[in-house]
Protein backbone atom coordinates (compact mmCIF):
# COMPACT_ATOMS: atom_id res chain seq x y z
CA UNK A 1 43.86 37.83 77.61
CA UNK A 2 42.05 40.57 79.38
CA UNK A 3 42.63 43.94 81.16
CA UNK A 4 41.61 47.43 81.84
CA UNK A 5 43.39 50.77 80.81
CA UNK A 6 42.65 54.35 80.61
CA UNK A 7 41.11 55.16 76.98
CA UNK A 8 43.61 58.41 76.90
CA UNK A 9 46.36 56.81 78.36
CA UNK A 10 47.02 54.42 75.94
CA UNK A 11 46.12 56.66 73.01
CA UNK A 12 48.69 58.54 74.43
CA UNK A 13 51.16 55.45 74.46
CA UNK A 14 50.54 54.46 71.37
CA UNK A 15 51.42 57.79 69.50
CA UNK A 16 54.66 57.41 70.39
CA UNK A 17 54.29 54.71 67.99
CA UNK A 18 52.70 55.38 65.02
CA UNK A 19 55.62 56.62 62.99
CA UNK A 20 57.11 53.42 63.15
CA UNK A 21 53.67 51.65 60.88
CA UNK A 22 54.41 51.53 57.56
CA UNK A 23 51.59 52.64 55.29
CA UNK A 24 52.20 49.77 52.74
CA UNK A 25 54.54 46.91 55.13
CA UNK A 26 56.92 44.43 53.12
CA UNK A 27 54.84 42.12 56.24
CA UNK A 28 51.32 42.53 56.46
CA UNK A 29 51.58 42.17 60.73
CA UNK A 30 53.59 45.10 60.96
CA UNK A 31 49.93 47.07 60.03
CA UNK A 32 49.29 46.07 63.66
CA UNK A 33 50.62 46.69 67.01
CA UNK A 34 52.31 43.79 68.95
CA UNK A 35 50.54 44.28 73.06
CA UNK A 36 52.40 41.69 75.58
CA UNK A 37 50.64 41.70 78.97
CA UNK A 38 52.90 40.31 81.89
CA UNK A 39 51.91 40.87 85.38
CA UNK A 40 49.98 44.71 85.42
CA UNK A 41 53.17 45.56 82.63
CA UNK A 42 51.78 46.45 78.97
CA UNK A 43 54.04 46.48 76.58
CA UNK A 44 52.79 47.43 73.21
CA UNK A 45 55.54 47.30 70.32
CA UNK A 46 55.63 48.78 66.46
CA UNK A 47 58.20 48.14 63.78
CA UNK A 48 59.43 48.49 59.88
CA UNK A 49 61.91 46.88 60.10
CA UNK A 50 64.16 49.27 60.29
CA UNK A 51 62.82 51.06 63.61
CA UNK A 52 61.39 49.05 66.10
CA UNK A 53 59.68 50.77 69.10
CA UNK A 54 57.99 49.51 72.42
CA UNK A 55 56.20 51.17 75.11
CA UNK A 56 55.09 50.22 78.64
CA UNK A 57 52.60 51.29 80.74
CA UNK A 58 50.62 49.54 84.18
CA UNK A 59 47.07 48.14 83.37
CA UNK A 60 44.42 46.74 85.63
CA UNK A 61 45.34 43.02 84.71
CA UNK A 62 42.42 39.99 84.42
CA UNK A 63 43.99 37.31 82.23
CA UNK A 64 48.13 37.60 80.34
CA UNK A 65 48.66 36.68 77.37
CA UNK A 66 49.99 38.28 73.81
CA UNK A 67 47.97 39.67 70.36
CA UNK A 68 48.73 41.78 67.33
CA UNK A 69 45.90 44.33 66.76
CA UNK A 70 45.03 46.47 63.86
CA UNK A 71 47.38 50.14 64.32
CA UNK A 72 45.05 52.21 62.84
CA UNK A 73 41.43 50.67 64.07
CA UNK A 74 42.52 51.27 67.17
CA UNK A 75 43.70 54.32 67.26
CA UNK A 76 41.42 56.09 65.53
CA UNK A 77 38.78 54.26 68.47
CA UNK A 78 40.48 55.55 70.97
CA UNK A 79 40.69 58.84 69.34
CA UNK A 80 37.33 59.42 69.18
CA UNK A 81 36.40 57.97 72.85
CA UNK A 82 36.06 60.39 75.66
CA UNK A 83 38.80 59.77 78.39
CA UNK A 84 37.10 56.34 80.30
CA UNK A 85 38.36 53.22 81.76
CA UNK A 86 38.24 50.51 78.66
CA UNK A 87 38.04 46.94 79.05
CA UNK A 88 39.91 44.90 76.55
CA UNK A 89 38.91 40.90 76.19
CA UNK A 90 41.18 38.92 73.50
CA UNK A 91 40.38 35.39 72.41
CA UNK A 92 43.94 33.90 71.86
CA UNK A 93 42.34 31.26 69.49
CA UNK A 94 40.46 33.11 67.08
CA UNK A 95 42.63 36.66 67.95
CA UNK A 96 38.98 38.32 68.04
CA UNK A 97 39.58 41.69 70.30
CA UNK A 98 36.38 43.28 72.07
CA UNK A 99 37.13 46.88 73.34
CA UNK A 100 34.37 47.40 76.23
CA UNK A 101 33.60 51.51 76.86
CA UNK A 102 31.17 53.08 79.39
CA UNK A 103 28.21 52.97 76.47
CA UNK A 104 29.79 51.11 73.60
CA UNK A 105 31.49 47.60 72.36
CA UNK A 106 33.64 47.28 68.99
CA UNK A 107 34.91 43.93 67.98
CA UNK A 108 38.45 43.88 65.37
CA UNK A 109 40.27 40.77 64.56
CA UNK A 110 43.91 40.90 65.19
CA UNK A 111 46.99 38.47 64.27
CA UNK A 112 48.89 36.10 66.34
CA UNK A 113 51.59 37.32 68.35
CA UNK A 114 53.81 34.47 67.19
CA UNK A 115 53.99 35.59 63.76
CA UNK A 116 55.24 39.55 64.71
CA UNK A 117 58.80 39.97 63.59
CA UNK A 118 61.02 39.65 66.81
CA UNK A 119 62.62 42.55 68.23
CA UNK A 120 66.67 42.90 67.62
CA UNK A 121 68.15 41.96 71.23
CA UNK A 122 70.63 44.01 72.90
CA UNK A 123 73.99 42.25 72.69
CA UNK A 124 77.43 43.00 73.30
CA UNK A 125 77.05 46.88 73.10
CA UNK A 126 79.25 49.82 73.62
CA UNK A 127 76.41 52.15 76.41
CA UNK A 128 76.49 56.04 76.60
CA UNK A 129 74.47 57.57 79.54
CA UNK A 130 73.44 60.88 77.83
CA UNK A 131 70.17 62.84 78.55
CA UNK A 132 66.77 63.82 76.58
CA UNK A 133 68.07 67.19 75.89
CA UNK A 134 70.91 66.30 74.20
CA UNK A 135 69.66 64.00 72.15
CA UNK A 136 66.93 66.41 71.38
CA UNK A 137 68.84 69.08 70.86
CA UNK A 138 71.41 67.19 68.48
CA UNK A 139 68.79 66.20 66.37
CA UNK A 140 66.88 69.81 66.07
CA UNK A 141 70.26 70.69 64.89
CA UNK A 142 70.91 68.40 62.54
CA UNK A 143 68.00 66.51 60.85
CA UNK A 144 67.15 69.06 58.52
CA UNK A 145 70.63 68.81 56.68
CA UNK A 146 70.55 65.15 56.59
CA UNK A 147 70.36 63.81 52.83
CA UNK A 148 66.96 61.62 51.23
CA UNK A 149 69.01 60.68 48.20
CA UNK A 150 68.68 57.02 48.44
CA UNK A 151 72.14 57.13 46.19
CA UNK A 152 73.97 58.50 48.88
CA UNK A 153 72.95 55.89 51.69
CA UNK A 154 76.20 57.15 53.72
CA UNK A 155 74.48 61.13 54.05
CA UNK A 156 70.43 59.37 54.82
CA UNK A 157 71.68 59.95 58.66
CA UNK A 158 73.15 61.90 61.40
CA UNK A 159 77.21 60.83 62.30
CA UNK A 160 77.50 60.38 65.93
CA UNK A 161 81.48 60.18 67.28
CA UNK A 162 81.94 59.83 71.06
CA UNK A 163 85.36 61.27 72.18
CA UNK A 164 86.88 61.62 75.53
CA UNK A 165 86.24 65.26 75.11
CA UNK A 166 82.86 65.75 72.73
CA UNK A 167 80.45 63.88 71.63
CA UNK A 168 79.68 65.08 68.27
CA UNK A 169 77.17 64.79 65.89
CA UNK A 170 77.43 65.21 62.18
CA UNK A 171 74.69 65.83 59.09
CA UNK A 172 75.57 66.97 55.14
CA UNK A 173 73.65 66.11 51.61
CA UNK A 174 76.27 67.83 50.10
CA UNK A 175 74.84 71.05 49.77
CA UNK A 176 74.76 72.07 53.17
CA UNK A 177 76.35 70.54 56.82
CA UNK A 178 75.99 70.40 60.37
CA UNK A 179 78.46 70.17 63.28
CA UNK A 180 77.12 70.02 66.60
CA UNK A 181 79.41 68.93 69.51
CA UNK A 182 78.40 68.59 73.44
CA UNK A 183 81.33 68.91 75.89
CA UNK A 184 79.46 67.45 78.51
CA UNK A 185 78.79 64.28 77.31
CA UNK A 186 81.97 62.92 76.85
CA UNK A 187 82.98 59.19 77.59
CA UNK A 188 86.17 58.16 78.95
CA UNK A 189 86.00 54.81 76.59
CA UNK A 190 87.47 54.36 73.55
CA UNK A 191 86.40 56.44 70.50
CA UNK A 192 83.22 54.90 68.66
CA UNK A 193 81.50 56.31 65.79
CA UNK A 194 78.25 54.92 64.00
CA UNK A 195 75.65 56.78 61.82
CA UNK A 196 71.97 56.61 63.10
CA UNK A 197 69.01 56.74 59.97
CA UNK A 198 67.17 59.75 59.58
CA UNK A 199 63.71 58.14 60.10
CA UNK A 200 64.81 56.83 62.88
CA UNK A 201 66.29 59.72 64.69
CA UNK A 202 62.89 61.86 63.61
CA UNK A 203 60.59 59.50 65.65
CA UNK A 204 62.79 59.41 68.43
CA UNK A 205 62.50 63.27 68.76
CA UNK A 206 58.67 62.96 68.94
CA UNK A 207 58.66 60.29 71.55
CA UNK A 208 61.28 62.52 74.14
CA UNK A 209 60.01 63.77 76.85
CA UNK A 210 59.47 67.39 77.08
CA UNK A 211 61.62 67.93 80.56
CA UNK A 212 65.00 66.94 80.58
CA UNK A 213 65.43 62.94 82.06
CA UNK A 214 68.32 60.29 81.30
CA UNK A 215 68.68 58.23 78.32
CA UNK A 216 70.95 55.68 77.85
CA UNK A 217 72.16 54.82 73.98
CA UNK A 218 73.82 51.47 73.36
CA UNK A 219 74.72 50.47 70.06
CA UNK A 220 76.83 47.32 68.51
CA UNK A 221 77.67 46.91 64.98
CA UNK A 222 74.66 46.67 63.50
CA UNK A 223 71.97 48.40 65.46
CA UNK A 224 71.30 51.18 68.01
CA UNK A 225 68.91 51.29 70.97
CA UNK A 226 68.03 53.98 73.14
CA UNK A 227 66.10 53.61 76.37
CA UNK A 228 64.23 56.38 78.56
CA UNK A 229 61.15 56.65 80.28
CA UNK A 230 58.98 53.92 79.42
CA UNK A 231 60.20 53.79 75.62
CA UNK A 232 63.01 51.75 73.94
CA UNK A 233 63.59 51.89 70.55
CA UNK A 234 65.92 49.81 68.18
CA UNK A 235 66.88 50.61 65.06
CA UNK A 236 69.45 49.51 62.35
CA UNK A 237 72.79 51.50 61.94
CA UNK A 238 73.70 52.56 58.37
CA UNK A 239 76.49 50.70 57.58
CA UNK A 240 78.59 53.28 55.23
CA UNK A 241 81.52 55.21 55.27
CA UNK A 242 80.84 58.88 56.47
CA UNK A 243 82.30 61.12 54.36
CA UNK A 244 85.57 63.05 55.59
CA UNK A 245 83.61 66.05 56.57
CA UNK A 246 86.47 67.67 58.75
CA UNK A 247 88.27 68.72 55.31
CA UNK A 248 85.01 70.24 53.87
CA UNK A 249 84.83 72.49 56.79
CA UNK A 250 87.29 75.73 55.77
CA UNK A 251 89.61 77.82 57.74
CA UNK A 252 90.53 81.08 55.71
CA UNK A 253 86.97 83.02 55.65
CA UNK A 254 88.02 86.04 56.93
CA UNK A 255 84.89 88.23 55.61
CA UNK A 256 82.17 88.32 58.96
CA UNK A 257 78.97 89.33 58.63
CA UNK A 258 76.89 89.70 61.72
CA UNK A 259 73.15 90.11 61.67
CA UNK A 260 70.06 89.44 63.32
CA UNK A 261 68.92 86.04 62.29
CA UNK A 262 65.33 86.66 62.68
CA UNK A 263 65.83 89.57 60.52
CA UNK A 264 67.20 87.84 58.03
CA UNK A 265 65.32 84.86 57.98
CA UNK A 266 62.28 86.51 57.47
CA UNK A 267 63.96 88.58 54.41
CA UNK A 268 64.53 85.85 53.13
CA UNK A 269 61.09 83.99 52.92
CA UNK A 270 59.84 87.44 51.80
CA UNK A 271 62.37 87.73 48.85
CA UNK A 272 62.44 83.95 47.91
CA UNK A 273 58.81 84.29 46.79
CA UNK A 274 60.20 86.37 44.19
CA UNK A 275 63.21 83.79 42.79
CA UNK A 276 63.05 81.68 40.44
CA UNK A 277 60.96 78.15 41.24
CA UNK A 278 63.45 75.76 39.88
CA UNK A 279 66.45 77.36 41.16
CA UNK A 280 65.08 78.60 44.33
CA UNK A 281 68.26 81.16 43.85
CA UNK A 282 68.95 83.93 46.02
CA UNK A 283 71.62 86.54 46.15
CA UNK A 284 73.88 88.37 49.27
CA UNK A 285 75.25 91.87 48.30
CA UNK A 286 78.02 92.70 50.72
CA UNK A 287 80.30 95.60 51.01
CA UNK A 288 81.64 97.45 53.76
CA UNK A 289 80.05 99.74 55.83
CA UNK A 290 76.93 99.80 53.68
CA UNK A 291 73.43 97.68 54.48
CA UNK A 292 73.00 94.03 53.26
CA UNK A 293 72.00 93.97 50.11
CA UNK A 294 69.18 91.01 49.75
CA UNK A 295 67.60 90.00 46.64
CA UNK A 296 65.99 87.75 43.92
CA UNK A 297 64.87 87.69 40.06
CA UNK A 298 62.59 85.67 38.26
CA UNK A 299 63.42 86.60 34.28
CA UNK A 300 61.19 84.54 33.09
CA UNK A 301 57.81 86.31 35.01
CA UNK A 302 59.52 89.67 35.10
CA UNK A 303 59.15 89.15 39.10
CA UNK A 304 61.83 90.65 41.52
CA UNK A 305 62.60 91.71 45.02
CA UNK A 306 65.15 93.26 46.69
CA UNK A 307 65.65 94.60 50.34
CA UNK A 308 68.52 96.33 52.51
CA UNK A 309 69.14 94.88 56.17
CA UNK A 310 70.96 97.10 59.02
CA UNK A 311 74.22 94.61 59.60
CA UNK A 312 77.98 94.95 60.36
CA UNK A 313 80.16 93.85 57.94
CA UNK A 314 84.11 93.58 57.64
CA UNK A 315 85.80 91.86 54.85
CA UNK A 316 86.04 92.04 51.21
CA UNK A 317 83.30 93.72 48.52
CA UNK A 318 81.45 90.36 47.65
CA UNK A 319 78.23 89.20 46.32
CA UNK A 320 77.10 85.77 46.66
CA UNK A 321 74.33 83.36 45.59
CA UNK A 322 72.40 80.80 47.55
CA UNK A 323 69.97 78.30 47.49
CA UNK A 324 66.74 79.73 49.65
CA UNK A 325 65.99 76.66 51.05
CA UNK A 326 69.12 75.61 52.23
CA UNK A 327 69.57 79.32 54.11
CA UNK A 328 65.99 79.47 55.80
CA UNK A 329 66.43 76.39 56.63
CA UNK A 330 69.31 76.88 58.33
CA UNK A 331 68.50 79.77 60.15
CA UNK A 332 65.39 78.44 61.51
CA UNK A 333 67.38 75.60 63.44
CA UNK A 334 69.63 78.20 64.99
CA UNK A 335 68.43 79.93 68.54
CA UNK A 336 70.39 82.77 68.65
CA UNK A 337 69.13 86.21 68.39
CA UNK A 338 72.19 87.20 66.60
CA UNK A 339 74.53 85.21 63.83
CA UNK A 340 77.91 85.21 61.88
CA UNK A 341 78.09 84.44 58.73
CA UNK A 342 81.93 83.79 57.56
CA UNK A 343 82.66 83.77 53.75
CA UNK A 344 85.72 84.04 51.69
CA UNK A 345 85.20 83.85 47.98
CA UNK A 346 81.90 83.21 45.72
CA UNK A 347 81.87 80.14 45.15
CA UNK A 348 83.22 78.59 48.49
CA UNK A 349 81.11 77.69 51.24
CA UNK A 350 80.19 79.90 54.15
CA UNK A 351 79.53 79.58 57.39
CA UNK A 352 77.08 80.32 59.75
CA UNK A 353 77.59 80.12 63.79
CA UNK A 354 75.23 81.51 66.51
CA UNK A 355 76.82 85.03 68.58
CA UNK A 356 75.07 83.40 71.79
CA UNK A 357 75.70 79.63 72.79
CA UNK A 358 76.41 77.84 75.92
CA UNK A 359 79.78 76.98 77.03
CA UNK A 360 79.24 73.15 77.21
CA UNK A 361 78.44 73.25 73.13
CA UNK A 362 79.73 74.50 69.80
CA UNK A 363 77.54 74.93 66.83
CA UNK A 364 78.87 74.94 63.12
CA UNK A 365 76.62 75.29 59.77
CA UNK A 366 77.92 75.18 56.56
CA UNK A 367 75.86 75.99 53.44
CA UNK A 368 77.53 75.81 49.87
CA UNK A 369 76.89 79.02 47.56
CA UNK A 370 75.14 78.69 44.08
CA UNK A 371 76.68 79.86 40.84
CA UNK A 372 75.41 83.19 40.21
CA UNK A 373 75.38 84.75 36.43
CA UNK A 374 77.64 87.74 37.13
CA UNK A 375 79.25 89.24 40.31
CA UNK A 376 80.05 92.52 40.92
């Protein structure tokens, strides 16, 4: 096996990939990437397990043939190479790899090909034609909200339901949730809902493209697959009931609050410095026609902070606690210069929704209070 390739090229390639190695594998192969050579096609795969991704790219070819190579070897060699054509020479009976540069020659010893896990097949699947955006976009939204509690298996990803009107995607860990539905990406078929792993969803951002190009998502009953560019990646579905988040969602919080989010999100890292470290707590003063009332406490250092933010406000005299986390979180996945924030009592949760949104989406946040000591 034998063939040429740009140094950065396939450093390039192959970062697409590198979430996908596991630091300590169940398998000891899946420390190495999988390259197939096929005509002047390169296809070099990585895989848990769980997420299994593969990307192509043309090569000057000499001799075909198949090899698993050390991940990290090479990529920290082609990391530290200047941008040059490299010459790579693979004995398929001892798996020894020579990398040729301009001025240098480094010798690893790889794995057979034969003994890499093989990589779920696409098979009687339900296909979506959606775009990089949206998939990008859905995920920016969401991810942050999914849950890492390993008890809750059901929350560990993001809910995707395609509708003949929305396709919608759906994140909670119980504290706080997500609602993000397209209009434009709607699918005549028949309704189909699966949940896609966090991990898997997170690599899949990094490896979009940054301008906008199709993407096709296929999925059967156990796994999903997307396909763009020169990437496909496969990944298994989590097979749990979602939980009924429609009835979480409420529809009597009649107090509005709007504000500038970047105002407030940056009140709120200042003042969270202040709160307490194991309750993270924070607390909303609201009455009307007065400033927003932001602040924290600390008893046990004697530390506090409080600050007033210009807002409109119509509803009822209310002060309300939350965790900091959850909130700056959620305001730094929103876009909008300006935000509502819809509460009704204390201890029911509030919502937050962006004042500026395009027509072909809708944008829901939900973050549950914290029970405060007093109220006022």
């Amino acid at each position: 096996m034998k063939f040429i390739v740009s140094s950065a090229t396939l450093l390039k390639h192959l970062g697409a990939l590198d979430g996908a190695i596991a630091s300590n594998p169940v398998v000891p192969i899946l420390e190495n990437f999988l390259f197939n050579l096929s005509g002047d096609n390169l296809s070099v795969t990585a895989s848990d397990l769980h997420v299994t991704i593969t990307t192509q790219l043309e090569v000057e070819t000499v001799e075909e043939g198949s090899v698993a190579i050390p991940a990290k070897m090479l990529s920290d060699t082609l990391r530290n190479l200047p941008e040059q054509p490299v010459t790579f020479a693979v004995d398929l009976e001892s798996y020894t790899i020579e990398i040729l540069s301009d001025n240098g020659r480094y010798r690893l010893t790889g794995e057979n090909a034969a003994d890499f896990p093989r990589i779920p097949q696409v098979k009687d699947t339900t296909s979506v034609e959606l775009t990089s955006e949206l998939i990008s976009t859905a995920i920016s939204y969401c991810l942050f909200a999914t849950s890492t509690d390993e008890m809750k298996p059901a929350m560990n990803g993001i809910f995707v339901n395609i509708t003949d009107k929305a396709a919608i995607f759906v994140a909670t860990d119980g504290h706080r949730l997500v609602r993000y539905r397209r209009f434009d990406a709607a699918e005549k078929a028949s309704e189909n809902t699966i949940i896609i792993p966090r991990k898997a969803l997170s690599l899949l951002k990094r490896s979009l493209p940054s301008a906008d190009s199709p993407l096709t998502l296929s999925f059967n009953k156990s796994h999903a697959f997307f396909r763009f560019e020169h990437i496909d990646l496969t990944c298994r579905l989590i097979d749990e009931r979602f939980p009924d988040y429609e009835n979480v969602i409420p529809l009597n919080n009649e107090s509005t609050l709007e504000i500038d989010r970047a105002e407030l999100l940056s009140s709120l890292r200042r003042i969270s410095i202040y709160a307490n470290k194991s309750t993270n707590q924070i607390r909303l003063k609201l009455v009307n026609g007065e400033l927003l009332n932001v602040s924290a406490e600390d008893i046990d250092f004697a530390n506090e902070a409080s600050e007033k933010l210009a807002c409109e406000y119509a509803g009822i005299d209310l002060e309300i606690g939350f965790n900091a986390k959850y909130m700056i979180e959620a305001l730094g996945s929103l876009h909008s210069r300006s935000i509502s924030m819809k509460f009704s009592e204390p201890n029911r949760a509030t919502l937050l929704l962006p004042e500026e949104k395009d027509s072909s989406e809708d944008v829901l946040m939900l973050v549950m209070p914290v029970m405060l000591h007093n109220y006022y």
